[in-house]
Protein backbone atom coordinates (compact mmCIF):
# COMPACT_ATOMS: atom_id res chain seq x y z
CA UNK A 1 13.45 2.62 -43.38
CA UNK A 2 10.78 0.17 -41.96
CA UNK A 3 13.64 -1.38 -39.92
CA UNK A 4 13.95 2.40 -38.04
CA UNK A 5 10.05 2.08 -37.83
CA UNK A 6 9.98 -0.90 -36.06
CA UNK A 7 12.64 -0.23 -33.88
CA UNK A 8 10.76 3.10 -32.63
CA UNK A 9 7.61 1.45 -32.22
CA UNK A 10 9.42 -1.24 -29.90
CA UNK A 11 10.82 1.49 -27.88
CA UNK A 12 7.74 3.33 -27.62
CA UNK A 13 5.78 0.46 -26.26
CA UNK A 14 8.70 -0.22 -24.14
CA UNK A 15 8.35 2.80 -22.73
CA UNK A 16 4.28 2.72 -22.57
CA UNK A 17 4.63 -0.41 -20.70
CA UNK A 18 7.10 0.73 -18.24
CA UNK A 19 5.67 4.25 -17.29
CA UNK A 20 2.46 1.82 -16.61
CA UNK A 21 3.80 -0.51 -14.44
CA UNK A 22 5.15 2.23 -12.42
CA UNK A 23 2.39 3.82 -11.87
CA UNK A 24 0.37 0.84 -10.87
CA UNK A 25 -0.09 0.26 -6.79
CA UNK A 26 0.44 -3.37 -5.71
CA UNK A 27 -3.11 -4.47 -4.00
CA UNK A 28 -5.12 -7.67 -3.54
CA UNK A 29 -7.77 -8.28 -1.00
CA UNK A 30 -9.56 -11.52 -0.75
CA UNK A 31 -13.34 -11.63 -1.15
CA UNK A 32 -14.37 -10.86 2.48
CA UNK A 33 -11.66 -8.47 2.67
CA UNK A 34 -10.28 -9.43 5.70
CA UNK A 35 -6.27 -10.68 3.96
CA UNK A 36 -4.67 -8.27 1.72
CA UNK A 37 -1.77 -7.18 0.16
CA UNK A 38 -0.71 -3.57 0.05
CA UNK A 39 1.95 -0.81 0.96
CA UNK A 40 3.07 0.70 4.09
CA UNK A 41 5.21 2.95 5.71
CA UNK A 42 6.41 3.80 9.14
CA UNK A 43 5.54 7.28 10.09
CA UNK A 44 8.94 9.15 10.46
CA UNK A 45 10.12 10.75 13.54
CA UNK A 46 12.21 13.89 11.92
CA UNK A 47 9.17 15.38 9.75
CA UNK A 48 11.94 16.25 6.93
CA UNK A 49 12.85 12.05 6.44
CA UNK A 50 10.75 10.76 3.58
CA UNK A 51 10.04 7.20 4.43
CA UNK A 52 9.63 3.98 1.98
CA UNK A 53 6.31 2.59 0.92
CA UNK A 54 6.74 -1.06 1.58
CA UNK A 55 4.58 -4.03 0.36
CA UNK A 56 3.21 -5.99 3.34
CA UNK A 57 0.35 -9.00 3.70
CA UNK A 58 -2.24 -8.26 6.68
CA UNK A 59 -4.35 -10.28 7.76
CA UNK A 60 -7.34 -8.40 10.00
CA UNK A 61 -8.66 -9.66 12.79
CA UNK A 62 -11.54 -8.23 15.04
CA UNK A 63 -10.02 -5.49 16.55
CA UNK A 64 -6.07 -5.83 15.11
CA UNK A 65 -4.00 -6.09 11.62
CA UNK A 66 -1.65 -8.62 12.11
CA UNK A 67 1.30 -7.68 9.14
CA UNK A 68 3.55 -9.90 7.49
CA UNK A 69 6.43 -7.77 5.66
CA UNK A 70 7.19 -9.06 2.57
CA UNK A 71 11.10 -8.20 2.40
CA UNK A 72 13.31 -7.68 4.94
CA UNK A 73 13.65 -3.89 4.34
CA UNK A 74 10.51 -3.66 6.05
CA UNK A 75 10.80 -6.11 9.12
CA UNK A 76 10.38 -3.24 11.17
CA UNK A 77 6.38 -3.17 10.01
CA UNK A 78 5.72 -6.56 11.25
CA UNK A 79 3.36 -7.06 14.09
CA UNK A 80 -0.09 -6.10 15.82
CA UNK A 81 -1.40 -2.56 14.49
CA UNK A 82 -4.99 -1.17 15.15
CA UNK A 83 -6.27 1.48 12.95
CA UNK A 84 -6.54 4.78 15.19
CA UNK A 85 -7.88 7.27 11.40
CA UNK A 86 -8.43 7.36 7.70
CA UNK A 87 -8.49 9.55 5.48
CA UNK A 88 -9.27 9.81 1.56
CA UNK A 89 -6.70 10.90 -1.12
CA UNK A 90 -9.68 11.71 -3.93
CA UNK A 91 -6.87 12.65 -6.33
CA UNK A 92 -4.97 9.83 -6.14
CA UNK A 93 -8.03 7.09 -5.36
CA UNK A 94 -6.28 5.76 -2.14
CA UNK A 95 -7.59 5.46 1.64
CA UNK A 96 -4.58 6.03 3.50
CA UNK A 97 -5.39 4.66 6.94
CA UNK A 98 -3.12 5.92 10.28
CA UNK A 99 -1.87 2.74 12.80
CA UNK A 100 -0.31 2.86 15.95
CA UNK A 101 1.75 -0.41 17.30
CA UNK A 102 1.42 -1.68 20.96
CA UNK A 103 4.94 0.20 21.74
CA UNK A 104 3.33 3.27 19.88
CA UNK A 105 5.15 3.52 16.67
CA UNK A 106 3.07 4.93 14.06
CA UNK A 107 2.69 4.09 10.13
CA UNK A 108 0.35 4.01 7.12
CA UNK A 109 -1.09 1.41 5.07
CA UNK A 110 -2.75 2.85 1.58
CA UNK A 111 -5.19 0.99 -0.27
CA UNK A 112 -7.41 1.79 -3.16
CA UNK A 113 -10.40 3.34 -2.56
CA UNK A 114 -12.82 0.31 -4.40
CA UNK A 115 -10.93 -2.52 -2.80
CA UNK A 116 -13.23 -4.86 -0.91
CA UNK A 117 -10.90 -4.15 2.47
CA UNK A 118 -12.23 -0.66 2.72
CA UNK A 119 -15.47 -1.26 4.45
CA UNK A 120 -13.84 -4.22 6.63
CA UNK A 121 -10.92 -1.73 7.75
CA UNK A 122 -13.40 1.10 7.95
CA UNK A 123 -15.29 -0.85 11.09
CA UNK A 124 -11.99 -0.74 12.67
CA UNK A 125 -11.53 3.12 12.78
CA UNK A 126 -12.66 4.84 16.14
């Protein structure tokens, strides 16, 4: 009987520990905010495709991010971006903020709302 016991409780925190880590966003910013890791997307051109979050390094300079895709599902994100919006997803905690590339593609980078990047990305919004 305790063996069935401690086979369900293994299983349960196996199971507490994965819902968790799904639910956790990759982030890191460093402490002036200007290099950090987070997720992207490309914004899609048919309004029905559902596009990939993507994990990506930036690195901001004055007036640019300058993004390093992590993988090469996402070479396609790589390159100059400047931030043209932002907006706040209060439900989820995020600040989604809108780029547009020098050849005009469009995408998204989400961050959390108390990451030290905010107010650094925030100057860069028109």
């Amino acid at each position: 009987m305790s063996n069935l016991i401690t086979t369900v409780g293994f299983f349960a925190v196996l199971g507490l520990l994965a819902w968790l880590g799904w639910g956790l966003e990759p982030h890191w910013a460093s402490k002036d905010g200007r290099k950090i890791m987070c997720r992207m997307q490309l914004t899609p051109n048919d309004p029905r495709e559902r596009p990939r979050w993507h994990d990506v390094k930036i690195a901001i300079d004055d007036r640019e991010l300058f993004v390093y895709a992590r993988s090469r599902r996402a070479a396609d994100l790589r390159g100059n971006w400047r931030v043209i919006g932002a907006i706040t997803d209060e439900a989820k905690k995020r600040r989604i903020y809108e780029l547009r590339s020098a050849n005009d593609d469009g995408a998204s980078v989400r961050v959390p709302v108390k990451s030290r990047c905010v107010p650094v990305l925030d100057e860069l919004v028109p």
